[in-house]
C-alpha atoms as a PDB file:
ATOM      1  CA  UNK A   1       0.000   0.000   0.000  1.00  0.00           C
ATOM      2  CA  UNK A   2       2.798   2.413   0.911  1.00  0.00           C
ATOM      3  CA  UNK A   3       4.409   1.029  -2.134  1.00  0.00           C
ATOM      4  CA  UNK A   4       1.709   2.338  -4.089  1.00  0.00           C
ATOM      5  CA  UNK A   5       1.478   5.903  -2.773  1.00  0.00           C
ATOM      6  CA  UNK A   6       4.779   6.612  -3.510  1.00  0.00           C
ATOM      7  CA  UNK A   7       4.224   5.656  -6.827  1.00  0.00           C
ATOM      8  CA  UNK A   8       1.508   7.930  -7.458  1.00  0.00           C
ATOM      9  CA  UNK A   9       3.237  10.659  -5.884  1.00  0.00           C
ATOM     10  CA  UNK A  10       6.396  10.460  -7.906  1.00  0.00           C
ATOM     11  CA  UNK A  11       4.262  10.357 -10.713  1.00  0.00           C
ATOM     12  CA  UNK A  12       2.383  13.743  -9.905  1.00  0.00           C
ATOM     13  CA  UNK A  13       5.587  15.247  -9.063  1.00  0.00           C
ATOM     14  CA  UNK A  14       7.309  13.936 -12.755  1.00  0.00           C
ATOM     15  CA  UNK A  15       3.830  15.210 -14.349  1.00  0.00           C
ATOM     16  CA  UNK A  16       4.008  18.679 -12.790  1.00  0.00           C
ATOM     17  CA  UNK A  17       7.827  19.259 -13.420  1.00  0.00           C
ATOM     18  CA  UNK A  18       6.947  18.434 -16.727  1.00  0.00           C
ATOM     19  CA  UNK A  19       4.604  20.410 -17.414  1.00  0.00           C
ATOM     20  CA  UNK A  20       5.813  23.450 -15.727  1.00  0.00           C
ATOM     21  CA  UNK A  21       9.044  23.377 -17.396  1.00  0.00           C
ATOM     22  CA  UNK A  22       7.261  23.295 -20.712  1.00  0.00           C
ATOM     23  CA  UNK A  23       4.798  26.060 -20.681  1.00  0.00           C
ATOM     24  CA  UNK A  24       4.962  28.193 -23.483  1.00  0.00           C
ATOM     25  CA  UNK A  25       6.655  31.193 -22.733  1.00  0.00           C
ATOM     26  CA  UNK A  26       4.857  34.519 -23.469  1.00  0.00           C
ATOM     27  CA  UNK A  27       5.793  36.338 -26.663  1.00  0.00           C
ATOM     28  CA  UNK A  28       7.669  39.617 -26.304  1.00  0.00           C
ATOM     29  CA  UNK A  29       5.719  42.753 -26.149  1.00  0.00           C
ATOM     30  CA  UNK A  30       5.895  44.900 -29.358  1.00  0.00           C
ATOM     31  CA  UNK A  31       8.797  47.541 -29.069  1.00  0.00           C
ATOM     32  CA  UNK A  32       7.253  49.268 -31.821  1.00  0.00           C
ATOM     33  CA  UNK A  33       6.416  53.075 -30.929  1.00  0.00           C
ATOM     34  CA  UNK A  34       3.299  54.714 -32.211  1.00  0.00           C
ATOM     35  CA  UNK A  35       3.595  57.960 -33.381  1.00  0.00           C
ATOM     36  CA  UNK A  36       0.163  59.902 -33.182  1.00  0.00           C
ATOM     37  CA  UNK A  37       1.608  62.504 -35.308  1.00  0.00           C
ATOM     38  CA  UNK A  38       1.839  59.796 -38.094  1.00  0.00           C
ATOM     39  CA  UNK A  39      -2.457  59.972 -38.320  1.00  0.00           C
ATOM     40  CA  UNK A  40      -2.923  64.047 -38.189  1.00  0.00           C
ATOM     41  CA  UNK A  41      -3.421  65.892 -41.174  1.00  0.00           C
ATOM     42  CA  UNK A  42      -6.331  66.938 -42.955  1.00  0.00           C
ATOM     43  CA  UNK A  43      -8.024  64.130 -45.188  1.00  0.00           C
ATOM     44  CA  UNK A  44     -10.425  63.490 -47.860  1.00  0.00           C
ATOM     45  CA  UNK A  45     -13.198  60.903 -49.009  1.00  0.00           C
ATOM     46  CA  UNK A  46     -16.003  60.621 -51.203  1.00  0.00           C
ATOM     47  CA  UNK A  47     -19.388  59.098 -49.763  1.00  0.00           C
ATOM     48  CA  UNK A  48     -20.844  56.451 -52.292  1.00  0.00           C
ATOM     49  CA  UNK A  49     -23.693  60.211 -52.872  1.00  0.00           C
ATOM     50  CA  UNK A  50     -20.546  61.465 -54.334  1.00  0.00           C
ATOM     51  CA  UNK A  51     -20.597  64.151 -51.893  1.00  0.00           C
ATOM     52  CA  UNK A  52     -16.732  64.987 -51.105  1.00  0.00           C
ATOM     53  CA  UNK A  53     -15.740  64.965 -47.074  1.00  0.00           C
ATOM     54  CA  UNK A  54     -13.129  66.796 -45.082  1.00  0.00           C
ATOM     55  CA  UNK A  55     -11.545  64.481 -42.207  1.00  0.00           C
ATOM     56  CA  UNK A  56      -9.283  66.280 -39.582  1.00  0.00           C
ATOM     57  CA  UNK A  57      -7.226  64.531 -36.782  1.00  0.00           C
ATOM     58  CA  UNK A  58      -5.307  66.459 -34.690  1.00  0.00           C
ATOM     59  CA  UNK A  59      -2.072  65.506 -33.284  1.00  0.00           C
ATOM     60  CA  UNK A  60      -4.029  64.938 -29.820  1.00  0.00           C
ATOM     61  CA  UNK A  61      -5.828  62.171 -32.295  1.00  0.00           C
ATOM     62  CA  UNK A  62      -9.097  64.337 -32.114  1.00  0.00           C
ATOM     63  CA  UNK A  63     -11.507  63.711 -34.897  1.00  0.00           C
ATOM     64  CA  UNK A  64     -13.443  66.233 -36.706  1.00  0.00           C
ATOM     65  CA  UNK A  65     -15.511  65.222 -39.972  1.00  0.00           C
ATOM     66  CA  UNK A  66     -16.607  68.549 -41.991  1.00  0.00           C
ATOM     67  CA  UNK A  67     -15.677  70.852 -39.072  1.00  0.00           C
ATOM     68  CA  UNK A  68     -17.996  68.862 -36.871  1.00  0.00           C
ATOM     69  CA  UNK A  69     -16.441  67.635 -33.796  1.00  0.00           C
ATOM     70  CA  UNK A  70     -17.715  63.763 -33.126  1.00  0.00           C
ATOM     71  CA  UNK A  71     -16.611  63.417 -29.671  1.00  0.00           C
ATOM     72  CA  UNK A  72     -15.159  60.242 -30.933  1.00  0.00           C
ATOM     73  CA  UNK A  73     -12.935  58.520 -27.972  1.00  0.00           C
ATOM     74  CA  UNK A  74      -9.764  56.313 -29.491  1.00  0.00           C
ATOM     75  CA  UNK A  75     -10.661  52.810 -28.388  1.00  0.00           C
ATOM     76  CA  UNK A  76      -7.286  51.810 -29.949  1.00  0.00           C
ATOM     77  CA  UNK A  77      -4.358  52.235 -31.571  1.00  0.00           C
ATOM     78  CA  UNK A  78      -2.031  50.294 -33.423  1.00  0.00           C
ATOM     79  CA  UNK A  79       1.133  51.294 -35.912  1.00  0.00           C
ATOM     80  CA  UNK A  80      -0.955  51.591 -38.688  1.00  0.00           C
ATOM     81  CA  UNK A  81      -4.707  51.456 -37.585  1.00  0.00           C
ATOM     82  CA  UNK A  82      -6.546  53.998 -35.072  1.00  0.00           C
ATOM     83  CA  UNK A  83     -10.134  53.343 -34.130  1.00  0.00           C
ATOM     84  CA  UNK A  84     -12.801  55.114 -32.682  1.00  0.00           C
ATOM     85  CA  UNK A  85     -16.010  55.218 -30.970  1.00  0.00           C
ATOM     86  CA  UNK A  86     -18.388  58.138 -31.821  1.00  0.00           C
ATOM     87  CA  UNK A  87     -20.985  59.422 -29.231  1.00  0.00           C
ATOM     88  CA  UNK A  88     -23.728  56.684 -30.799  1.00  0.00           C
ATOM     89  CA  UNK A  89     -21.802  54.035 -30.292  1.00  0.00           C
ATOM     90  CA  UNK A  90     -20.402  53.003 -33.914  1.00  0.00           C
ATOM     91  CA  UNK A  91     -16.837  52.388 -34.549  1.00  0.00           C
ATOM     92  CA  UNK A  92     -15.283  54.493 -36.859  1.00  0.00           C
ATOM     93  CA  UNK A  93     -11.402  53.386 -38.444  1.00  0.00           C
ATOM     94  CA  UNK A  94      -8.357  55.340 -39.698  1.00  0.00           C
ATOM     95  CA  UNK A  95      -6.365  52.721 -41.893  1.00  0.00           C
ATOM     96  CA  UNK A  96      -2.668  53.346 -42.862  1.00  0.00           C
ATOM     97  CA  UNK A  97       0.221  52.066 -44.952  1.00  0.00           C
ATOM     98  CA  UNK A  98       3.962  53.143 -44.243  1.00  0.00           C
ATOM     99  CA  UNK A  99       3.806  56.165 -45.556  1.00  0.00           C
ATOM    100  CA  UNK A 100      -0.125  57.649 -44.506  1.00  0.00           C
ATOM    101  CA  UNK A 101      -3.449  57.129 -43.437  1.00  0.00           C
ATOM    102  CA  UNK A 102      -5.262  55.916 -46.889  1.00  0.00           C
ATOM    103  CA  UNK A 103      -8.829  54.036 -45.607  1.00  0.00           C
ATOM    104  CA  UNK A 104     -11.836  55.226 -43.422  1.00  0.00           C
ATOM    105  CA  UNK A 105     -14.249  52.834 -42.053  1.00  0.00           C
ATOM    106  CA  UNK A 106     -17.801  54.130 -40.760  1.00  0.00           C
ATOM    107  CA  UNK A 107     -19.212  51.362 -39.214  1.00  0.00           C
ATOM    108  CA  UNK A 108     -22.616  52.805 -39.472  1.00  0.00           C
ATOM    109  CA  UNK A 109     -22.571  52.522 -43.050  1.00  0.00           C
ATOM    110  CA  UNK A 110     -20.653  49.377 -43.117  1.00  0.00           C
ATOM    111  CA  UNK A 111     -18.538  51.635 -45.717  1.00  0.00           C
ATOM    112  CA  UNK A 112     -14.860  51.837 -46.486  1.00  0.00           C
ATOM    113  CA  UNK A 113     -13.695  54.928 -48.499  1.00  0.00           C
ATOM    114  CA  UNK A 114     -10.286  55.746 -49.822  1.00  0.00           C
ATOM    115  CA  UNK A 115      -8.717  58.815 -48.236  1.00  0.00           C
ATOM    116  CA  UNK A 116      -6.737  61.666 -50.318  1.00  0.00           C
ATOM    117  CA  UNK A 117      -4.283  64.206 -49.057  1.00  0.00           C
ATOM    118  CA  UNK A 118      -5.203  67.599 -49.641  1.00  0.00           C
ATOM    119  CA  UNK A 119      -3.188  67.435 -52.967  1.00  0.00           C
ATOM    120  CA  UNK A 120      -4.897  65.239 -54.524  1.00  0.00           C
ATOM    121  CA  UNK A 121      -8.222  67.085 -54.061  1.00  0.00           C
ATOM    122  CA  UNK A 122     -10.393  66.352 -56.863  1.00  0.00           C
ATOM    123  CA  UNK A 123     -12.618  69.676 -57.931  1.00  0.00           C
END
């Protein structure tokens, strides 16, 4: 009987060494800074009305469509992304590449709309 507890026991202690040496490890956090500066500017899309729109972030990430203030809160930010949640509850996206921000997403039109510098206006 005492035999048998010891087996058991130096079992459990093999299983949990085991396992507890082999855990995956966590992967590094990204060192990757995000600058905020990277997303202001002054932007513009055409709605699927063809009606042209003026986007504005601010280099405190504040949002402003057509001069309207949205009292959009960031609800995150990544290297190349920045999303948003306006006052009603919709998320609204800022997409980049490396070199700009070149989508919008509005989730309350389940729309995507390419986004021009102020250069490339079209009249």
């Amino acid at each position: 009987m005492f035999l048998l507890r010891k087996s058991k026991f130096a079992i459990f202690l093999v299983s949990f060494l085991v396992g507890f040496f082999h855990t995956p490890k966590r992967p590094a956090k990204s060192t990757d800074q995000i600058d905020p500066l990277f997303f202001a500017g002054t932007w513009y899309f055409t709605d699927r009305r063809k009606r042209e729109h003026r986007i504005e972030i601010g280099p405190d990430l504040q949002l402003t469509i057509d001069g309207e203030n949205l009292s959009a809160k960031v609800s995150e930010i990544q290297k190349y992304e920045v999303s948003y949640i306006d006052r009603y509850g919709y998320k609204l996206e800022i997409r980049a590449n490396e070199t700009r921000p070149v989508k919008f997403y509005d989730e309350s039109e389940n729309m995507t709309f390419d986004l021009r510098p102020d250069s490339a206006r079209l009249n």
